[in-house]
PDB file of N, CA and C in Angstrom:
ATOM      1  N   UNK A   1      15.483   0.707   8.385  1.00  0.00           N
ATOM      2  CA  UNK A   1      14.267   0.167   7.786  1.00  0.00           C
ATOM      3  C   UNK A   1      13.084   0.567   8.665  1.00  0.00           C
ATOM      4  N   UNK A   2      12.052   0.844   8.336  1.00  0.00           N
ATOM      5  CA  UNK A   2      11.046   1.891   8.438  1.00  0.00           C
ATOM      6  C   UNK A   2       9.505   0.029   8.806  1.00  0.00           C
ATOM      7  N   UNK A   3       9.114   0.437  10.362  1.00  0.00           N
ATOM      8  CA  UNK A   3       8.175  -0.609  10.316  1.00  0.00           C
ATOM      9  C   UNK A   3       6.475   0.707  10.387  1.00  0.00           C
ATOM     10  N   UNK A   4       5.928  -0.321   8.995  1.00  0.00           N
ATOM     11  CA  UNK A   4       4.579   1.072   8.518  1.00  0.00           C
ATOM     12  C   UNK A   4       3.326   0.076   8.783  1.00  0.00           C
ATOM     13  N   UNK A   5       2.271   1.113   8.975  1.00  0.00           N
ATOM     14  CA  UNK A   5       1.031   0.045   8.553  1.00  0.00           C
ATOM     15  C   UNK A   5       0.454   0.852   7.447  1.00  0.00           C
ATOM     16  N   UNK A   6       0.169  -0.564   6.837  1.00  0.00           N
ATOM     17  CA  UNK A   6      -0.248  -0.723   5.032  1.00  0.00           C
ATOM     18  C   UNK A   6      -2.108  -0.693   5.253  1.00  0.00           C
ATOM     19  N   UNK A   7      -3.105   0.335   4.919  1.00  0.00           N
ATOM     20  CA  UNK A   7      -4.135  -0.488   5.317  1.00  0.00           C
ATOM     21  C   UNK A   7      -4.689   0.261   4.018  1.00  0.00           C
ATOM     22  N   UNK A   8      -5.660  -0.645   3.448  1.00  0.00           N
ATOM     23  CA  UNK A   8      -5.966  -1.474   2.113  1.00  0.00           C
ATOM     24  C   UNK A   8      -7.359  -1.120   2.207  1.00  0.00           C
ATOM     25  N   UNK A   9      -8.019  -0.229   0.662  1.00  0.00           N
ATOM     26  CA  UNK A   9      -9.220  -0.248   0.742  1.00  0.00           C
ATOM     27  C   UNK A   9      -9.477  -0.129  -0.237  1.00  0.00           C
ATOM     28  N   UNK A  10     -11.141  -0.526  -0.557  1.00  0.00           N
ATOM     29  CA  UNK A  10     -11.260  -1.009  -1.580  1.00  0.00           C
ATOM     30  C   UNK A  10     -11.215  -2.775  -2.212  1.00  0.00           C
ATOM     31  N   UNK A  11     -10.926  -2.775  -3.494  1.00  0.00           N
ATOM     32  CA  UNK A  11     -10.476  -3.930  -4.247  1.00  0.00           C
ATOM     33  C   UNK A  11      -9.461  -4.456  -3.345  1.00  0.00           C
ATOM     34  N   UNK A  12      -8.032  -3.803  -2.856  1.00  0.00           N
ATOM     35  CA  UNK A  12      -7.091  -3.560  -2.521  1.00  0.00           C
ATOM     36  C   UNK A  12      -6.949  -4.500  -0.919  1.00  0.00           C
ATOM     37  N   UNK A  13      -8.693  -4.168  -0.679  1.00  0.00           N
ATOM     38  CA  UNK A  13      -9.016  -5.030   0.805  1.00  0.00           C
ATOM     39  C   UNK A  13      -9.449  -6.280   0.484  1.00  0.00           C
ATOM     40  N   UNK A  14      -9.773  -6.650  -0.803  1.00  0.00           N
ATOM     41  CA  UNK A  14     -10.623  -7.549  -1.280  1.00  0.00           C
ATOM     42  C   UNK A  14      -9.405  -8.817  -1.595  1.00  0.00           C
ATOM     43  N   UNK A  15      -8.512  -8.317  -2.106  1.00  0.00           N
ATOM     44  CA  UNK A  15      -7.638  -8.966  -2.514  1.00  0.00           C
ATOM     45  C   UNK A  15      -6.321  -9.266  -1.818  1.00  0.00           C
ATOM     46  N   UNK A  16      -5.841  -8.262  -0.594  1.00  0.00           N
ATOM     47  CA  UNK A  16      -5.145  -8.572   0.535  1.00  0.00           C
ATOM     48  C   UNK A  16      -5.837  -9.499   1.285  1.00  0.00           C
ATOM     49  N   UNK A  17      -7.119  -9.538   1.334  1.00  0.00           N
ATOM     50  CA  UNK A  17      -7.807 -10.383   2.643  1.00  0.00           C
ATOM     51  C   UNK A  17      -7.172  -9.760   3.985  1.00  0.00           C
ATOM     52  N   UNK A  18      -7.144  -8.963   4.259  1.00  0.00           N
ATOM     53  CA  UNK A  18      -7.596  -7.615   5.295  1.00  0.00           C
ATOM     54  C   UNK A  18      -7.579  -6.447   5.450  1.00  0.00           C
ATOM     55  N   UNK A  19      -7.677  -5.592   6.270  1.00  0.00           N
ATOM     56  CA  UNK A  19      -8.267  -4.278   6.086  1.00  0.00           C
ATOM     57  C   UNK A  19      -6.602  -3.738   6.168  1.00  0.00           C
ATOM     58  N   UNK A  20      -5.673  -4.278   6.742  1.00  0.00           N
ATOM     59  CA  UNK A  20      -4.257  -3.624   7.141  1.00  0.00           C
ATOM     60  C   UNK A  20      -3.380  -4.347   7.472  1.00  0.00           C
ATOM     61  N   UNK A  21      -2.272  -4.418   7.839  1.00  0.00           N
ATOM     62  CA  UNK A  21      -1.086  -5.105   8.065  1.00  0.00           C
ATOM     63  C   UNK A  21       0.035  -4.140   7.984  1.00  0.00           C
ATOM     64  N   UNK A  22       1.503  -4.908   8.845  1.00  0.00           N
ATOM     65  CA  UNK A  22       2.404  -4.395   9.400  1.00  0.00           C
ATOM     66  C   UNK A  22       3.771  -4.805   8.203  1.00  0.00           C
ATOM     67  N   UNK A  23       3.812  -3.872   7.430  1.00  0.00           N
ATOM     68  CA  UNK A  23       5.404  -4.260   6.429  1.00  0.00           C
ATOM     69  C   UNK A  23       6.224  -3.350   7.016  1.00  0.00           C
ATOM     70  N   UNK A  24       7.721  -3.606   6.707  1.00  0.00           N
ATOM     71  CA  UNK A  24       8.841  -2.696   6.389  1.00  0.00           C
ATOM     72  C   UNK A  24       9.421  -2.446   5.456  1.00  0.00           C
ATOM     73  N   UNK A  25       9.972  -1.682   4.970  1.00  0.00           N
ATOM     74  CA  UNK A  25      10.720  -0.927   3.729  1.00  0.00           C
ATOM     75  C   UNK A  25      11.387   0.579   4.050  1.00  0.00           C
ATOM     76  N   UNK A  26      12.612   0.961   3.675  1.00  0.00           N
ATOM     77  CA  UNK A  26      12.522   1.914   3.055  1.00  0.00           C
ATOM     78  C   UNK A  26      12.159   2.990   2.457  1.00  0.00           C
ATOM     79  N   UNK A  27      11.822   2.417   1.422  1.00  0.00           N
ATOM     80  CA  UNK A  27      10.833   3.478   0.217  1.00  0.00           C
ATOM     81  C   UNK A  27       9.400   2.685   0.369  1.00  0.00           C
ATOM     82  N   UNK A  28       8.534   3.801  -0.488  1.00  0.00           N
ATOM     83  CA  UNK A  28       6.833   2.746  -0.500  1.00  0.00           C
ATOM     84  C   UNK A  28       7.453   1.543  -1.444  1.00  0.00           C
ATOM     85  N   UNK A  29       7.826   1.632  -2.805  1.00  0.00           N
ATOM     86  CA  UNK A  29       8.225   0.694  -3.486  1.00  0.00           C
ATOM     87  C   UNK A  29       9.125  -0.627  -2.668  1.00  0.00           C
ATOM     88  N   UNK A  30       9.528  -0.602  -1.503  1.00  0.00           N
ATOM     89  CA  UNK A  30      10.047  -1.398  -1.166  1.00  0.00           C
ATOM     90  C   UNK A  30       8.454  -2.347   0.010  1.00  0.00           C
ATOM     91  N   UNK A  31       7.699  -1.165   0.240  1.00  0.00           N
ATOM     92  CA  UNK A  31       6.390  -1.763   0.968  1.00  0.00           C
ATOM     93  C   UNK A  31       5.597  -2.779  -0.209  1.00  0.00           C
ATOM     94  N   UNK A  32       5.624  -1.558  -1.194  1.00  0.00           N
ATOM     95  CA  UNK A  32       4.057  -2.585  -2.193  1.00  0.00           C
ATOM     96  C   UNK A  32       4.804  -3.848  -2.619  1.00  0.00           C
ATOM     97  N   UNK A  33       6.654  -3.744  -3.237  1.00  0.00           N
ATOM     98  CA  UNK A  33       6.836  -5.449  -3.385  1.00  0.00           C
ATOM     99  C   UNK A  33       7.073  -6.306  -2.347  1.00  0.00           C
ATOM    100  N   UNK A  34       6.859  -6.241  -1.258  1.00  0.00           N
ATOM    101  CA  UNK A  34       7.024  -6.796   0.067  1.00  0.00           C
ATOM    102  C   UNK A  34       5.741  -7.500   0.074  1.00  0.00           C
ATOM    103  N   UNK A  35       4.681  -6.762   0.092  1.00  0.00           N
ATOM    104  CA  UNK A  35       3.228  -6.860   0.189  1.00  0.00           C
ATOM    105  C   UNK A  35       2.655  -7.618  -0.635  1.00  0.00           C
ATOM    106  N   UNK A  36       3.206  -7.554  -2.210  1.00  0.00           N
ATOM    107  CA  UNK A  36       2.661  -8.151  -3.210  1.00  0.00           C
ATOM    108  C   UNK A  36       3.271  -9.696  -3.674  1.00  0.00           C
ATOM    109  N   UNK A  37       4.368  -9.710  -2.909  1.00  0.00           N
ATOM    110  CA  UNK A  37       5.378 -11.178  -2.789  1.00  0.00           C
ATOM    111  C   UNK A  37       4.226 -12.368  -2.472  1.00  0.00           C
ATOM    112  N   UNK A  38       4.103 -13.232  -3.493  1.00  0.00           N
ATOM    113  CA  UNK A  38       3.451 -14.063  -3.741  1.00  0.00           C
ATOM    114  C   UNK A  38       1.687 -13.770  -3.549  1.00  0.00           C
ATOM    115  N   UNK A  39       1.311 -13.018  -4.122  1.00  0.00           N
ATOM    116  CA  UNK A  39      -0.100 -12.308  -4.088  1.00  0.00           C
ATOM    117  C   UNK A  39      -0.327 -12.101  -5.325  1.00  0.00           C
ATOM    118  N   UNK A  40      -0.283 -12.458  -6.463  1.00  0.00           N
ATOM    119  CA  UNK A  40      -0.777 -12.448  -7.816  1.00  0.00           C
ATOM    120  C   UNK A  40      -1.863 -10.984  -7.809  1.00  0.00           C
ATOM    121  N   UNK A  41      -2.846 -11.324  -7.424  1.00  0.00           N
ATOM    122  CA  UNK A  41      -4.372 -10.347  -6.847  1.00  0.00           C
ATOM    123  C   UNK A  41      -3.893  -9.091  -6.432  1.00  0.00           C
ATOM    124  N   UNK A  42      -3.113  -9.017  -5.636  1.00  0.00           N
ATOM    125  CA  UNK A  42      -2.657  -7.847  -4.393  1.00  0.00           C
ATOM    126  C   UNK A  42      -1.677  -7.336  -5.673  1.00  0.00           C
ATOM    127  N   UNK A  43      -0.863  -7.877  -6.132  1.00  0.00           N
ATOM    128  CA  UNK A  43      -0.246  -7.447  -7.164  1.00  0.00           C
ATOM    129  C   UNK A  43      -0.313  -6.279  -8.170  1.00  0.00           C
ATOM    130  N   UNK A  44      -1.525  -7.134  -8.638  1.00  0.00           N
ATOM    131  CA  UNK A  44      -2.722  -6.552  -9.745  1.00  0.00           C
ATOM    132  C   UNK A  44      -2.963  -5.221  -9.322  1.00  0.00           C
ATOM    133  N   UNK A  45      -3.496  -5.539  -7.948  1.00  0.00           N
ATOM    134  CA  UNK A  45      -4.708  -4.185  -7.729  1.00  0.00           C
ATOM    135  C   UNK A  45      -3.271  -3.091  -7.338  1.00  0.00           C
ATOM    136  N   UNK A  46      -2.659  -3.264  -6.745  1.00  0.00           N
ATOM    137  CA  UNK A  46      -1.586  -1.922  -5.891  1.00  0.00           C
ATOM    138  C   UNK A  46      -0.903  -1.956  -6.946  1.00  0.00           C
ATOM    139  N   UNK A  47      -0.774  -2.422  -8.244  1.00  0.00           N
ATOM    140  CA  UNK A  47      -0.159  -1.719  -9.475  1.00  0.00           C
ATOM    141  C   UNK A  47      -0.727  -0.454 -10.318  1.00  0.00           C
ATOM    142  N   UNK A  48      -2.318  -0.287  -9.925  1.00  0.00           N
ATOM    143  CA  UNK A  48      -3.021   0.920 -10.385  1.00  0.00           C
ATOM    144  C   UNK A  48      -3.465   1.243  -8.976  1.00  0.00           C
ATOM    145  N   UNK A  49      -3.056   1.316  -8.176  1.00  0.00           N
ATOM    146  CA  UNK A  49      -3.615   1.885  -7.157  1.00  0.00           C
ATOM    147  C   UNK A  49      -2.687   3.420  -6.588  1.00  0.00           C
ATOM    148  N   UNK A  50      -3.279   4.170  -6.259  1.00  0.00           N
ATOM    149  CA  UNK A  50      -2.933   5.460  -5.675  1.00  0.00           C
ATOM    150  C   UNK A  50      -2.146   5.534  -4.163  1.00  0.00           C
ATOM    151  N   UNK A  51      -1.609   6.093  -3.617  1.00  0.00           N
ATOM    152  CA  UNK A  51      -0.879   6.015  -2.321  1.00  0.00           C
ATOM    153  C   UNK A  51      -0.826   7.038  -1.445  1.00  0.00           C
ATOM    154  N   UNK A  52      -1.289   7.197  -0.193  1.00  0.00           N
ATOM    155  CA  UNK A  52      -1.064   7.840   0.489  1.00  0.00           C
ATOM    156  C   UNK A  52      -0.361   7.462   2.151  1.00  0.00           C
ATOM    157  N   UNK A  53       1.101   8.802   2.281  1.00  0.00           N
ATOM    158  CA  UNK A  53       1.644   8.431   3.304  1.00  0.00           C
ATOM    159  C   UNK A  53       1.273   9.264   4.190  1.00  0.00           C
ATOM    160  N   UNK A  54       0.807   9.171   5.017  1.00  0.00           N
ATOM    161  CA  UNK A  54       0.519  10.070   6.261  1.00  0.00           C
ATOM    162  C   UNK A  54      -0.176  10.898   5.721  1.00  0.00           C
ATOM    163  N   UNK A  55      -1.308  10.397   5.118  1.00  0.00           N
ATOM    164  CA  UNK A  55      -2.010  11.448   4.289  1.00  0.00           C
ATOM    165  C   UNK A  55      -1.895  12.241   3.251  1.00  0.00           C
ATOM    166  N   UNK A  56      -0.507  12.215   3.124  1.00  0.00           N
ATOM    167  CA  UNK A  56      -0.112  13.295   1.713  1.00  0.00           C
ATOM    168  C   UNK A  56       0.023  11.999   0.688  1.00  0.00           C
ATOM    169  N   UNK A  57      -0.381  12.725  -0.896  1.00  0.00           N
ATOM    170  CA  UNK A  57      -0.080  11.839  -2.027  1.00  0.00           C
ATOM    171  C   UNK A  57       1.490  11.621  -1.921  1.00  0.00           C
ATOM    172  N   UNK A  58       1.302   9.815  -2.402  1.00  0.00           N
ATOM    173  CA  UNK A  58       3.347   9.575  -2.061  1.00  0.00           C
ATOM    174  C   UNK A  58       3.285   8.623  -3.607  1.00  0.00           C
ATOM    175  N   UNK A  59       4.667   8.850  -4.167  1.00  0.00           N
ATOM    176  CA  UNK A  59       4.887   8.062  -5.817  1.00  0.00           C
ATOM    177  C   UNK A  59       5.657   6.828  -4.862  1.00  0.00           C
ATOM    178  N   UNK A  60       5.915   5.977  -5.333  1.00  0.00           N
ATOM    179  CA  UNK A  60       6.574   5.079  -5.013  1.00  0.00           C
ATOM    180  C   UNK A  60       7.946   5.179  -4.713  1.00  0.00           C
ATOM    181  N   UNK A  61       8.944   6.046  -4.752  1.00  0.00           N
ATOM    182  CA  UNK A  61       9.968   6.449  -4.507  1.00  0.00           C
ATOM    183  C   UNK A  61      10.078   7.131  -3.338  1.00  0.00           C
ATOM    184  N   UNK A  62       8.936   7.421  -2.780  1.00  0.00           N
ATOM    185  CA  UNK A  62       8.448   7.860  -1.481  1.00  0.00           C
ATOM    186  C   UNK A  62       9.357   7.166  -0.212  1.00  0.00           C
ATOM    187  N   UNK A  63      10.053   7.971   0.517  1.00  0.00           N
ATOM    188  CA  UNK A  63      10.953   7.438   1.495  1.00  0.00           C
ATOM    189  C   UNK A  63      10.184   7.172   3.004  1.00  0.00           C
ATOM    190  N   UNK A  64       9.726   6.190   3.550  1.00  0.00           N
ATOM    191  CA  UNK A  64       9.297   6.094   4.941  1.00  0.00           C
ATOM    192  C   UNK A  64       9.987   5.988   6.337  1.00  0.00           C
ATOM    193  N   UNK A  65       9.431   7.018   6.982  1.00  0.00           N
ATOM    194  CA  UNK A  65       9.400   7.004   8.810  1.00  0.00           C
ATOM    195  C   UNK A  65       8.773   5.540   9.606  1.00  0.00           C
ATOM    196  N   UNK A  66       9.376   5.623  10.448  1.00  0.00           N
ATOM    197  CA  UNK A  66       9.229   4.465  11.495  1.00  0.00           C
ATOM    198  C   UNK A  66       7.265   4.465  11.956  1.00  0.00           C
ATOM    199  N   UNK A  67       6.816   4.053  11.464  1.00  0.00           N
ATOM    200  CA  UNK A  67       5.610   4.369  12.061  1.00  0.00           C
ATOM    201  C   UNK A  67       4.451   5.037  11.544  1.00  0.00           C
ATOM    202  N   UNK A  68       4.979   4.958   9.814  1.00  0.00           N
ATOM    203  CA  UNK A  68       3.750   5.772   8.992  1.00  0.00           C
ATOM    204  C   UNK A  68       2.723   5.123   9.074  1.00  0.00           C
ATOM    205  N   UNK A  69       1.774   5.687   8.052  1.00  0.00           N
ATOM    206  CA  UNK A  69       0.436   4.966   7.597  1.00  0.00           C
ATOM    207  C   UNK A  69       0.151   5.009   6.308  1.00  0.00           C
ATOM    208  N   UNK A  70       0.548   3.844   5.504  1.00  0.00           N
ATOM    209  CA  UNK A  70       0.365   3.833   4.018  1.00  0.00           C
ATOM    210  C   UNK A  70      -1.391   3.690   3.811  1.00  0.00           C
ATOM    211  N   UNK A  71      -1.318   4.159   2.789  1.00  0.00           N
ATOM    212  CA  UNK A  71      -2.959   4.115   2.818  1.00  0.00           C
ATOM    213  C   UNK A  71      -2.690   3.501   0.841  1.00  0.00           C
ATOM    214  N   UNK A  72      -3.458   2.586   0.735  1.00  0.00           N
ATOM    215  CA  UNK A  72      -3.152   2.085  -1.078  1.00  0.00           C
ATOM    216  C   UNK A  72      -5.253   1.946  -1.276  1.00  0.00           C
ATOM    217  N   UNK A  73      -5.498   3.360  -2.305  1.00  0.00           N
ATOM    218  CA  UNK A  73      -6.674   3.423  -2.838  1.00  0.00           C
ATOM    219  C   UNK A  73      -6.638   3.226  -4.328  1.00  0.00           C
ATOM    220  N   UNK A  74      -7.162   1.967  -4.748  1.00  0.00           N
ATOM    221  CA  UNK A  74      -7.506   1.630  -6.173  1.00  0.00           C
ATOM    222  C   UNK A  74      -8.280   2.885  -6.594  1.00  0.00           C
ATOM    223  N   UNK A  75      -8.315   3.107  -7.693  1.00  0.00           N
ATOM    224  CA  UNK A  75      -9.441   3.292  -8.618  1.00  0.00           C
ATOM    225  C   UNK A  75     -10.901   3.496  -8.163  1.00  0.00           C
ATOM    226  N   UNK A  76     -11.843   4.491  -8.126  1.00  0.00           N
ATOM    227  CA  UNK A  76     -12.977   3.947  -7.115  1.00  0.00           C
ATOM    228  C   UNK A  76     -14.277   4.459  -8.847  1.00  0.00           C
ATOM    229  N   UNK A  77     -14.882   3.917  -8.595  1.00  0.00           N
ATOM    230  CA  UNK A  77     -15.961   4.102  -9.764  1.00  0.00           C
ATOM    231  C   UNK A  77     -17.422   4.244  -9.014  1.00  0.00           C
ATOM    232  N   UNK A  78     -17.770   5.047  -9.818  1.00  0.00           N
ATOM    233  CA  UNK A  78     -19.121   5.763  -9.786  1.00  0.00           C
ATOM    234  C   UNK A  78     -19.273   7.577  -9.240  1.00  0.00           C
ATOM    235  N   UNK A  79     -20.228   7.901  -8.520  1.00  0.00           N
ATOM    236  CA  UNK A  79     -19.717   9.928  -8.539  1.00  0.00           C
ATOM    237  C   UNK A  79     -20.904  10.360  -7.404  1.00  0.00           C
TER     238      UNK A  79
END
């Protein structure tokens, strides 16, 4: 099991109530329902939100290293 930091921007920060935090998982899918476990809000938003692991685009099936950096970007509006 893979210990990552999750850091949240956006809506994504708005609704975690902070900028980052320390989960473990596996896969990302095992991070975002970890994360979203009793978070209704946090839920919401990292269900349309985009993912990046160590910088590269990751789908949720995405397998994690000891020490990544999830990055979860909602939706961003305007140009």
């Amino acid at each position: 099991m893979a210990s990552v930091t999750v850091r949240y921007w956006a809506a994504a920060r708005t609704a975690a109530g902070t900028a980052s935090e320390t989960r473990d998982g596996q896969t990302l899918a095992d991070v975002v329902r970890q994360a979203s476990a009793g978070r209704p809000e946090l839920a919401r938003v990292l269900g349309i939100c985009s993912f990046l692991v160590d910088s590269t685009r990751a789908d949720l099936a995405t397998p994690l290293a000891d020490g990544a950096v999830v990055d979860a970007l909602p939706p961003f509006a305007g140009g």
